[in-house]
PDB file of N, CA and C in Angstrom:
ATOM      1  N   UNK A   1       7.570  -9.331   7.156  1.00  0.00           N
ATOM      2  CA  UNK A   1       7.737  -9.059   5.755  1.00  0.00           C
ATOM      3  C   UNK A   1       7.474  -7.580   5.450  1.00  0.00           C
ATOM      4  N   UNK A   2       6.346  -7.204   6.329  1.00  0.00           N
ATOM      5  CA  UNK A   2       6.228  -5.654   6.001  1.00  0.00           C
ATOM      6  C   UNK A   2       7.404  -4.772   6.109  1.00  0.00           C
ATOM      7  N   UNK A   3       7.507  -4.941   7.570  1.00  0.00           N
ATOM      8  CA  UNK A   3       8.685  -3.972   8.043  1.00  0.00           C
ATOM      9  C   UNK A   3      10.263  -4.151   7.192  1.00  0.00           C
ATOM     10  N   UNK A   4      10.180  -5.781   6.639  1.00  0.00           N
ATOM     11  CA  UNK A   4      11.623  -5.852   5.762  1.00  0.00           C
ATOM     12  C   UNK A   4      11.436  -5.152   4.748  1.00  0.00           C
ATOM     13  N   UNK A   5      10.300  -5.307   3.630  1.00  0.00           N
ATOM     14  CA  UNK A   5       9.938  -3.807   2.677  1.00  0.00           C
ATOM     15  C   UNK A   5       9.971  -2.856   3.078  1.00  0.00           C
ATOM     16  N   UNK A   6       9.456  -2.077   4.003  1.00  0.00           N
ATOM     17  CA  UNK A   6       9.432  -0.642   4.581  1.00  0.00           C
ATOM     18  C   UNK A   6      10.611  -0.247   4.546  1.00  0.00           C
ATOM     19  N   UNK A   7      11.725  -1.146   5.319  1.00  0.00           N
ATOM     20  CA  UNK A   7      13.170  -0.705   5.338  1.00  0.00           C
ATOM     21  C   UNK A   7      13.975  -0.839   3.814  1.00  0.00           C
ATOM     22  N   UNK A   8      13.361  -1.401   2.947  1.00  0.00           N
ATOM     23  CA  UNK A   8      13.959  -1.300   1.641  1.00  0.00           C
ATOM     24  C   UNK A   8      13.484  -0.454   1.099  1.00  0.00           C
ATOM     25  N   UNK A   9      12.024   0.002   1.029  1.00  0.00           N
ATOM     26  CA  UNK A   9      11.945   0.816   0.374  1.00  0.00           C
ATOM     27  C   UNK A   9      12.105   2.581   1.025  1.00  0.00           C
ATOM     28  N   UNK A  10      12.697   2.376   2.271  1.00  0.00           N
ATOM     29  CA  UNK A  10      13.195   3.339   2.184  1.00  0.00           C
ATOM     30  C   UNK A  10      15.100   3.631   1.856  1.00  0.00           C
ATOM     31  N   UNK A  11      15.562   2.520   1.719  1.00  0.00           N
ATOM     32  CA  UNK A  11      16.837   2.570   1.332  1.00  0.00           C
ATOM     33  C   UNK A  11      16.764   3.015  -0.361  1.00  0.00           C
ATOM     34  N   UNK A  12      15.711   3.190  -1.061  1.00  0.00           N
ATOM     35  CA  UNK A  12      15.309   3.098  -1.921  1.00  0.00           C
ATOM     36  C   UNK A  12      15.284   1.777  -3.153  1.00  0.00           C
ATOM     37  N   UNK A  13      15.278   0.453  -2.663  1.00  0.00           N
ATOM     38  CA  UNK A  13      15.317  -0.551  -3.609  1.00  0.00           C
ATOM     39  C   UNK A  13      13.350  -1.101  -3.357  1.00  0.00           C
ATOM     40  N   UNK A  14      13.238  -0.129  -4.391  1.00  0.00           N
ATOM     41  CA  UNK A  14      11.625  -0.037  -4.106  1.00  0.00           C
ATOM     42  C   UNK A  14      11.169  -1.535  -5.116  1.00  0.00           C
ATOM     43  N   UNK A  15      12.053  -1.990  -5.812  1.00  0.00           N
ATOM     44  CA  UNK A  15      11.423  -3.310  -6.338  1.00  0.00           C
ATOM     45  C   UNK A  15      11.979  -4.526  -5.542  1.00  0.00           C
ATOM     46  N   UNK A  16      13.086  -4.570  -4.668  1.00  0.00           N
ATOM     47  CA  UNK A  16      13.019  -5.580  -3.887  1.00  0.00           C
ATOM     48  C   UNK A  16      11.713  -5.320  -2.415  1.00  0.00           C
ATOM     49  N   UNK A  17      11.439  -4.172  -2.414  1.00  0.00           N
ATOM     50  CA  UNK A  17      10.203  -3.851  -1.445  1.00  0.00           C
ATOM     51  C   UNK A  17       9.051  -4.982  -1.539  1.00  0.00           C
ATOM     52  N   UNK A  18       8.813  -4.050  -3.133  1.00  0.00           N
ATOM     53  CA  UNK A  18       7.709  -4.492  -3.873  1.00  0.00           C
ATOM     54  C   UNK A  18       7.393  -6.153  -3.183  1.00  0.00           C
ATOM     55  N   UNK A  19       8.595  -6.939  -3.711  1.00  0.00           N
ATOM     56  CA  UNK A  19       8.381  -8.631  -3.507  1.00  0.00           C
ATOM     57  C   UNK A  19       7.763  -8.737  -1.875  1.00  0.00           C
ATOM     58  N   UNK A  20       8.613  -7.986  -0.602  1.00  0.00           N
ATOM     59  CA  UNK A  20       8.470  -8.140   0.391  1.00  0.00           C
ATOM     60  C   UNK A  20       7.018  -7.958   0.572  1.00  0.00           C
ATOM     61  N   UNK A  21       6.588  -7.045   0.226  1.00  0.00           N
ATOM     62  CA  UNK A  21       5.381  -6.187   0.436  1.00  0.00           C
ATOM     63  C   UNK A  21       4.048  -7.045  -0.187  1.00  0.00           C
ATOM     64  N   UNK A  22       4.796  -7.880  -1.156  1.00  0.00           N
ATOM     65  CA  UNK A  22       3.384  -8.232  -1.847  1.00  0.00           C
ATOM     66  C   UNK A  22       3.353  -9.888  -0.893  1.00  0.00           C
ATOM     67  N   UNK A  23       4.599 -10.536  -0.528  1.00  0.00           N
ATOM     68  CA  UNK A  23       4.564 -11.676   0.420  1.00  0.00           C
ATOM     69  C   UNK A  23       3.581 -11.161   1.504  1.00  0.00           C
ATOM     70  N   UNK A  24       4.064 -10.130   2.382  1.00  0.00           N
ATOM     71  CA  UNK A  24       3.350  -9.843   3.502  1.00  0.00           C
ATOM     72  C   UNK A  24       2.073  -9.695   3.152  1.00  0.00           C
ATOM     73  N   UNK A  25       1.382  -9.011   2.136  1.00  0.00           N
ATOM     74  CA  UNK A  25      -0.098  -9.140   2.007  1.00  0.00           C
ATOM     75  C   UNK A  25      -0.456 -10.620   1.823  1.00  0.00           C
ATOM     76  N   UNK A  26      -0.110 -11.436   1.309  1.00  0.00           N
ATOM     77  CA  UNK A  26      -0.287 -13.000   1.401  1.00  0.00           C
ATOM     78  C   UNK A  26      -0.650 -13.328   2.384  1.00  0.00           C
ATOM     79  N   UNK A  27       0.160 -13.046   3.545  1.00  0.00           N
ATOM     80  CA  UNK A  27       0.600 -13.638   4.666  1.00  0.00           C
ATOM     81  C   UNK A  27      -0.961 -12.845   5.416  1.00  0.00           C
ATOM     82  N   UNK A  28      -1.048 -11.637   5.391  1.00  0.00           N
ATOM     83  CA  UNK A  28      -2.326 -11.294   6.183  1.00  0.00           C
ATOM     84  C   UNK A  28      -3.591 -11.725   5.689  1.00  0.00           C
ATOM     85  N   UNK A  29      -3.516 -12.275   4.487  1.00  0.00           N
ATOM     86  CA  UNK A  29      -4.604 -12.597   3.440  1.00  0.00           C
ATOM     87  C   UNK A  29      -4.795 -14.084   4.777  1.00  0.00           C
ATOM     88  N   UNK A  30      -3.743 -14.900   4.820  1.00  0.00           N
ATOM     89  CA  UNK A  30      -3.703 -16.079   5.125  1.00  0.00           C
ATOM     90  C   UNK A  30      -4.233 -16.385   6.865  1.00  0.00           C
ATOM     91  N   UNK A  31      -3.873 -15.088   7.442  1.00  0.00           N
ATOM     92  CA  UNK A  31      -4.334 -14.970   8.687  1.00  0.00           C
ATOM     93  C   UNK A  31      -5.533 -14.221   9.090  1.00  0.00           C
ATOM     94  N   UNK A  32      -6.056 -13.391   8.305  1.00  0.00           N
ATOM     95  CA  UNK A  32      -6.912 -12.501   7.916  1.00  0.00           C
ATOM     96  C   UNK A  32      -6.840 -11.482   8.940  1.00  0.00           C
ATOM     97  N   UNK A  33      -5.522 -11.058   8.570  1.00  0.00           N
ATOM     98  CA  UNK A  33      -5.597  -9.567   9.327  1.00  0.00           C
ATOM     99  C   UNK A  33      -5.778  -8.129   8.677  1.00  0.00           C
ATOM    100  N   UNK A  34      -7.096  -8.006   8.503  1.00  0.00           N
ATOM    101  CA  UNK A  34      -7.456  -6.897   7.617  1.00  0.00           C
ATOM    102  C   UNK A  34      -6.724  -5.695   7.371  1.00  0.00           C
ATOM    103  N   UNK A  35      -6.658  -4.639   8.737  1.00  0.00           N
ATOM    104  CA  UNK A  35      -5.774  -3.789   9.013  1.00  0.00           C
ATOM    105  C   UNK A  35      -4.277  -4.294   8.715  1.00  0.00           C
ATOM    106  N   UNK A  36      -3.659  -4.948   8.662  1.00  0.00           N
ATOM    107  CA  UNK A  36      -2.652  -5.235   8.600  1.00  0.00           C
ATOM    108  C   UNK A  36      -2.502  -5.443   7.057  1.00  0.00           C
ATOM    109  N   UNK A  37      -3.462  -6.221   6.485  1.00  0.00           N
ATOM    110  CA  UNK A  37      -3.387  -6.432   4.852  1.00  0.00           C
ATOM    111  C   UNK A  37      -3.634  -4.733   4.369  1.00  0.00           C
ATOM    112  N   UNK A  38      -4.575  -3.561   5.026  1.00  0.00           N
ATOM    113  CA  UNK A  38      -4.642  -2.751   4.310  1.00  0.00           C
ATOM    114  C   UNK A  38      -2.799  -1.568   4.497  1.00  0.00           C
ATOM    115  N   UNK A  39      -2.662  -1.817   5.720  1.00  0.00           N
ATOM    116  CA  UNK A  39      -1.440  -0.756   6.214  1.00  0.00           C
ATOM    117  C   UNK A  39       0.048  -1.492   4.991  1.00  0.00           C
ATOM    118  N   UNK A  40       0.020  -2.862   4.645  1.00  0.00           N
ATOM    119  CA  UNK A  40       0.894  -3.261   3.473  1.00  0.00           C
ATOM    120  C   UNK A  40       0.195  -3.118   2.119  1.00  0.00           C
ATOM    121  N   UNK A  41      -0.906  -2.924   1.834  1.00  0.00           N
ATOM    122  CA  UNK A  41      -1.375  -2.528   0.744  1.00  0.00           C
ATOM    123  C   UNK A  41      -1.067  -0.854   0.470  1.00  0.00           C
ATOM    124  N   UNK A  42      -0.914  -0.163   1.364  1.00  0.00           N
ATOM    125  CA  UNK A  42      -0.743   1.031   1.423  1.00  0.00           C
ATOM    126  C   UNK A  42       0.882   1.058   1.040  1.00  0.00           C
ATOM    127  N   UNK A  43       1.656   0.427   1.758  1.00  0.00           N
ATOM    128  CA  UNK A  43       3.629   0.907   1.807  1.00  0.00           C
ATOM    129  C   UNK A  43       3.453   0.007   0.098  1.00  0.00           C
ATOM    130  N   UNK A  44       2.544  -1.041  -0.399  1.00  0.00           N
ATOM    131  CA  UNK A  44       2.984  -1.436  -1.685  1.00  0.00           C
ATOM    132  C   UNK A  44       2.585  -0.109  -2.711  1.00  0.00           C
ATOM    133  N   UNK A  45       1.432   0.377  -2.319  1.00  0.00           N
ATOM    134  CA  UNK A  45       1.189   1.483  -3.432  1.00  0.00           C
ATOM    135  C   UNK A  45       2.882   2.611  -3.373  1.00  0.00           C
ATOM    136  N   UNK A  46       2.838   3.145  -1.916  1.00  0.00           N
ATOM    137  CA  UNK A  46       4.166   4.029  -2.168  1.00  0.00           C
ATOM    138  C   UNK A  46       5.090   3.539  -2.536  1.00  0.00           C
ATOM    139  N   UNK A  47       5.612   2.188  -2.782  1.00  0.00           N
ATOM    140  CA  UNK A  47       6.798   1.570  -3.266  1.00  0.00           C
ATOM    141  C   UNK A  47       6.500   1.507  -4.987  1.00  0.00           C
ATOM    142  N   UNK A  48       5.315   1.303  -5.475  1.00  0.00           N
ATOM    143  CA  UNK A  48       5.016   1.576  -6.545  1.00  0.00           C
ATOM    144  C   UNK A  48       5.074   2.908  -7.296  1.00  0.00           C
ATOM    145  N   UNK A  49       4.713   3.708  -6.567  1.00  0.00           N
ATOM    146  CA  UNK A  49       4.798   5.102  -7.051  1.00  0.00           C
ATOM    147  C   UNK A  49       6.140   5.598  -7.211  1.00  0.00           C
ATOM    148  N   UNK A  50       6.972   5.296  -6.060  1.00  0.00           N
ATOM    149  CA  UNK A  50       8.626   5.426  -6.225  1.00  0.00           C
ATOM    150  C   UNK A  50       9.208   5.127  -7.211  1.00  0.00           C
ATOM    151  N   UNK A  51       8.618   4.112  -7.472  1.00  0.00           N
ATOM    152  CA  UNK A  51       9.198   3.262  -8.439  1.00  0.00           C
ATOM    153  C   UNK A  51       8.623   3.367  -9.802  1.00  0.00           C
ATOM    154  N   UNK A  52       8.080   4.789 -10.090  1.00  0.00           N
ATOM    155  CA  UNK A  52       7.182   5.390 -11.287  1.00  0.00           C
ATOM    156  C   UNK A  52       6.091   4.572 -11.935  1.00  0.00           C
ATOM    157  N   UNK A  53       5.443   3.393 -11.086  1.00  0.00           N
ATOM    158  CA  UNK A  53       4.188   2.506 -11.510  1.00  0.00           C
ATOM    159  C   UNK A  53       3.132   3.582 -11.178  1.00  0.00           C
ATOM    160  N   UNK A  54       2.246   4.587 -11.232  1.00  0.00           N
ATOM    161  CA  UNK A  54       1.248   5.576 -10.765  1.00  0.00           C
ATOM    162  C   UNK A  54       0.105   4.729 -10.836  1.00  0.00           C
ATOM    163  N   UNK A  55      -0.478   4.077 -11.628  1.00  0.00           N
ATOM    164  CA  UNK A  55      -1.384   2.739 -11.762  1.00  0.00           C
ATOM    165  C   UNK A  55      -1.304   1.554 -11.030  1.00  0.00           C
ATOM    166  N   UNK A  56      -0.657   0.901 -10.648  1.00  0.00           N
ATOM    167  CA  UNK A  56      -0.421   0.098  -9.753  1.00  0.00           C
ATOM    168  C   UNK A  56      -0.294   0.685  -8.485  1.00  0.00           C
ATOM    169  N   UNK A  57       0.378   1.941  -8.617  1.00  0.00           N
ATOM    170  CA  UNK A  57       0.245   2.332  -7.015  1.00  0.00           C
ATOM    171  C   UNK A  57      -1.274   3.085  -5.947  1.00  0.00           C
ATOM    172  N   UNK A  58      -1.675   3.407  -7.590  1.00  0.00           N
ATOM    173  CA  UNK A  58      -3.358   3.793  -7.073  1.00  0.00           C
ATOM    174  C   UNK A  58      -4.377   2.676  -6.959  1.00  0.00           C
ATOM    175  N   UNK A  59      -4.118   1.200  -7.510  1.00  0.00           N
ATOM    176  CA  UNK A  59      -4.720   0.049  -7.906  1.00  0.00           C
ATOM    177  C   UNK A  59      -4.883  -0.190  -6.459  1.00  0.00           C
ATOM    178  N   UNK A  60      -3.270  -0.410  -5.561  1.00  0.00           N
ATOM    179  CA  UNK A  60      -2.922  -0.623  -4.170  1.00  0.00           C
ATOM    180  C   UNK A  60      -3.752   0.058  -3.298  1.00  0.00           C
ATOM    181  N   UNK A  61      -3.747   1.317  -3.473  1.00  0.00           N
ATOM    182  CA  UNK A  61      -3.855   2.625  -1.970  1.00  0.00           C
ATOM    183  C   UNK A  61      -5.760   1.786  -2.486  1.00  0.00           C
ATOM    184  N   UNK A  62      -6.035   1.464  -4.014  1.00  0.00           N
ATOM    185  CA  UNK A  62      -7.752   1.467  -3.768  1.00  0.00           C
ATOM    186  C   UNK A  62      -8.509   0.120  -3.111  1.00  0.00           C
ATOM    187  N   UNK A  63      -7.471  -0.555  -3.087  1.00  0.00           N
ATOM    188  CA  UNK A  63      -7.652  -1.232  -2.344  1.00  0.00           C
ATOM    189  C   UNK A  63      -7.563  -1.157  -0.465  1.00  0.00           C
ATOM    190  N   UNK A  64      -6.558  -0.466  -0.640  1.00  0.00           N
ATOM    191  CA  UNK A  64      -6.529  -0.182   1.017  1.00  0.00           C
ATOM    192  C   UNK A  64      -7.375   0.773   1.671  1.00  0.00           C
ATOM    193  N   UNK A  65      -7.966   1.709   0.940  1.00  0.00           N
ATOM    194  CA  UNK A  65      -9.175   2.267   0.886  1.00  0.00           C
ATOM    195  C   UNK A  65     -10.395   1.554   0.959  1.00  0.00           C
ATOM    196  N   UNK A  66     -10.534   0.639   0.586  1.00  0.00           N
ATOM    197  CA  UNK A  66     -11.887  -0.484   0.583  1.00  0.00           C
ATOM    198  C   UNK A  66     -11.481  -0.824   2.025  1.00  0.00           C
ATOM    199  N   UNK A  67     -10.801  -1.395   2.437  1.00  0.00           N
ATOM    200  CA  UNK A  67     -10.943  -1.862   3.859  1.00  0.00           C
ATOM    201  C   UNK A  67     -10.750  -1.015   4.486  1.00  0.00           C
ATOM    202  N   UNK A  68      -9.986  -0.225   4.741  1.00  0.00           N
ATOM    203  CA  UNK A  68     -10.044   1.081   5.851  1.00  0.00           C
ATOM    204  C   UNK A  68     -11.694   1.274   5.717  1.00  0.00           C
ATOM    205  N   UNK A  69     -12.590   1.222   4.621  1.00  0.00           N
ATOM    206  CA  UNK A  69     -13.573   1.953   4.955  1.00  0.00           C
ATOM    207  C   UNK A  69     -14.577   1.143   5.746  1.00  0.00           C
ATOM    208  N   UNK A  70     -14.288  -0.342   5.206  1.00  0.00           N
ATOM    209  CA  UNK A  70     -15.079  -2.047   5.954  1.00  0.00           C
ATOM    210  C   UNK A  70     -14.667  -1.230   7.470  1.00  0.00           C
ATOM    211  N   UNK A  71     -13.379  -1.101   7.576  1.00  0.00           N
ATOM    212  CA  UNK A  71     -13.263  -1.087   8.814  1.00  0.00           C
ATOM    213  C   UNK A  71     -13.429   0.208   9.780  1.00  0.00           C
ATOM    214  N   UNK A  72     -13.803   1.271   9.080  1.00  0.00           N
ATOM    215  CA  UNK A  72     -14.008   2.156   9.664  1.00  0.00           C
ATOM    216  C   UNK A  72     -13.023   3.201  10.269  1.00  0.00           C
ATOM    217  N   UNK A  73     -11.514   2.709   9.701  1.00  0.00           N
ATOM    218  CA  UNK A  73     -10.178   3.336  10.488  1.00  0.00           C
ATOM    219  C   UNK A  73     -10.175   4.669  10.028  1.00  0.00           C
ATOM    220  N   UNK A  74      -9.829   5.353  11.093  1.00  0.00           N
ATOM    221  CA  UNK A  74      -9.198   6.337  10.186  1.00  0.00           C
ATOM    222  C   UNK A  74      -8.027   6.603   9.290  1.00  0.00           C
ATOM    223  N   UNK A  75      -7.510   5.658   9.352  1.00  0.00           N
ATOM    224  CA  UNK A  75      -6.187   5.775   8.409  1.00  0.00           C
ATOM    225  C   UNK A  75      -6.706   6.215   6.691  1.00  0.00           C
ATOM    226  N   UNK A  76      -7.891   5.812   6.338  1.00  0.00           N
ATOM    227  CA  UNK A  76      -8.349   5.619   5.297  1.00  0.00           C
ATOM    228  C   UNK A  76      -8.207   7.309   4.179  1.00  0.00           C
ATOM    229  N   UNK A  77      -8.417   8.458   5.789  1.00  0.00           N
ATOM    230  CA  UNK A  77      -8.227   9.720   4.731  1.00  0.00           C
ATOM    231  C   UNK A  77      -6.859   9.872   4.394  1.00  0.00           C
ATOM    232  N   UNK A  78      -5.637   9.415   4.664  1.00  0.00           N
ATOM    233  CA  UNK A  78      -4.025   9.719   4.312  1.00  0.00           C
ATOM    234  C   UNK A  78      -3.988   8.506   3.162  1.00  0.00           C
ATOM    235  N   UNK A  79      -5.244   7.255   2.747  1.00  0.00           N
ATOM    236  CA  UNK A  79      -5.109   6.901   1.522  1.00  0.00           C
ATOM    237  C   UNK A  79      -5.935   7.382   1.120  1.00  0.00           C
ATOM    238  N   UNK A  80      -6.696   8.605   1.155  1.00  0.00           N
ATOM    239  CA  UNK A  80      -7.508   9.100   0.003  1.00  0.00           C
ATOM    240  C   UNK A  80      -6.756  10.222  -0.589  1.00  0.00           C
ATOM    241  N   UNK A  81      -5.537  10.796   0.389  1.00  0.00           N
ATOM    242  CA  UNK A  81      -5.085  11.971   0.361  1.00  0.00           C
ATOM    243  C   UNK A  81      -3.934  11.552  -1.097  1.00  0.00           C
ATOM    244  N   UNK A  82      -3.581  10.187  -0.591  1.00  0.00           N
ATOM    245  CA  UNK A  82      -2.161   9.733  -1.870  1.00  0.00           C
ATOM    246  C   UNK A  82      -3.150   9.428  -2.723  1.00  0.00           C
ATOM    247  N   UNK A  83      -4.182   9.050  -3.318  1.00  0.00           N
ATOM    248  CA  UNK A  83      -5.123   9.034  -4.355  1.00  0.00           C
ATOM    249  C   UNK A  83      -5.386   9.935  -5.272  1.00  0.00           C
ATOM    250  N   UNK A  84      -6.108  11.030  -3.939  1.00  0.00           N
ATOM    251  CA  UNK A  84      -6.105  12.364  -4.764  1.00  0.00           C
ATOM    252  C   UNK A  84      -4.691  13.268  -5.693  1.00  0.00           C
ATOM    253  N   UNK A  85      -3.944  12.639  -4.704  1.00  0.00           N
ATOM    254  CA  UNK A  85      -2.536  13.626  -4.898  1.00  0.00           C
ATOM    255  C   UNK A  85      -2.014  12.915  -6.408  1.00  0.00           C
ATOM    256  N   UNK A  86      -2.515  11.995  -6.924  1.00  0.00           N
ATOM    257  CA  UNK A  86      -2.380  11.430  -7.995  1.00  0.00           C
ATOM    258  C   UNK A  86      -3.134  11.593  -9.136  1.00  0.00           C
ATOM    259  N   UNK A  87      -4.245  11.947  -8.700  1.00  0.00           N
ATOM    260  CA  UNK A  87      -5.353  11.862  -9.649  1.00  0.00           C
ATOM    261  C   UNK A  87      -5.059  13.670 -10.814  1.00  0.00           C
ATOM    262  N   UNK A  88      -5.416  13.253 -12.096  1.00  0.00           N
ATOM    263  CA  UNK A  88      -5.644  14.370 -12.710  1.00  0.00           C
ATOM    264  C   UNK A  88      -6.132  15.078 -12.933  1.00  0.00           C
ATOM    265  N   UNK A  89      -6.028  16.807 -12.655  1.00  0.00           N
ATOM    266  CA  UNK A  89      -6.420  17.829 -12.994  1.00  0.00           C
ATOM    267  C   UNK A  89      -7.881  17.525 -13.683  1.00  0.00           C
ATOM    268  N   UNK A  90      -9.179  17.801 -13.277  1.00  0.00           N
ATOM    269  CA  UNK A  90     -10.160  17.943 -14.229  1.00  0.00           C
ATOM    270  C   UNK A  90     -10.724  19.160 -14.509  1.00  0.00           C
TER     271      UNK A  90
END
């Protein structure tokens, strides 16, 4: 399910992504594959952002940020980096 979103949302049909993307987190929810629920929590935030949701897509990456950090990955600074890159000027 991931990889069928990934490939949509790079064809750019970032709301048929969206559906794929949010099945596949189900699906890791259901198997409990953490890393795997956070790396589709991550392609749902960029399919969100594409798709001009900036709130939903930071809702996503903060979530995938919570487990990258449970888990200690490093993947976690390239979702702090799309966080920041969102966040406003203070």
């Amino acid at each position: 399910m991931d990889n069928i979103g990934y490939a949509h949302h790079r064809l750019e049909n970032h709301h048929t992504a969206i559906g794929f993307f949010t099945r596949a987190v189900q699906l890791d929810r259901e198997v409990r594959d953490r890393h795997g629920e956070a790396e589709t929590l991550t392609h749902l935030g960029d399919a969100y952002q594409a798709n001009a949701d900036g709130a939903a897509a930071s809702e996503h990456w903060r979530a995938a940020e919570a487990i990258l950090v449970e888990l200690g990955h490093p993947d976690v600074d390239g979702v702090r980096a799309k966080l920041a890159a969102t966040e406003p000027p203070s």
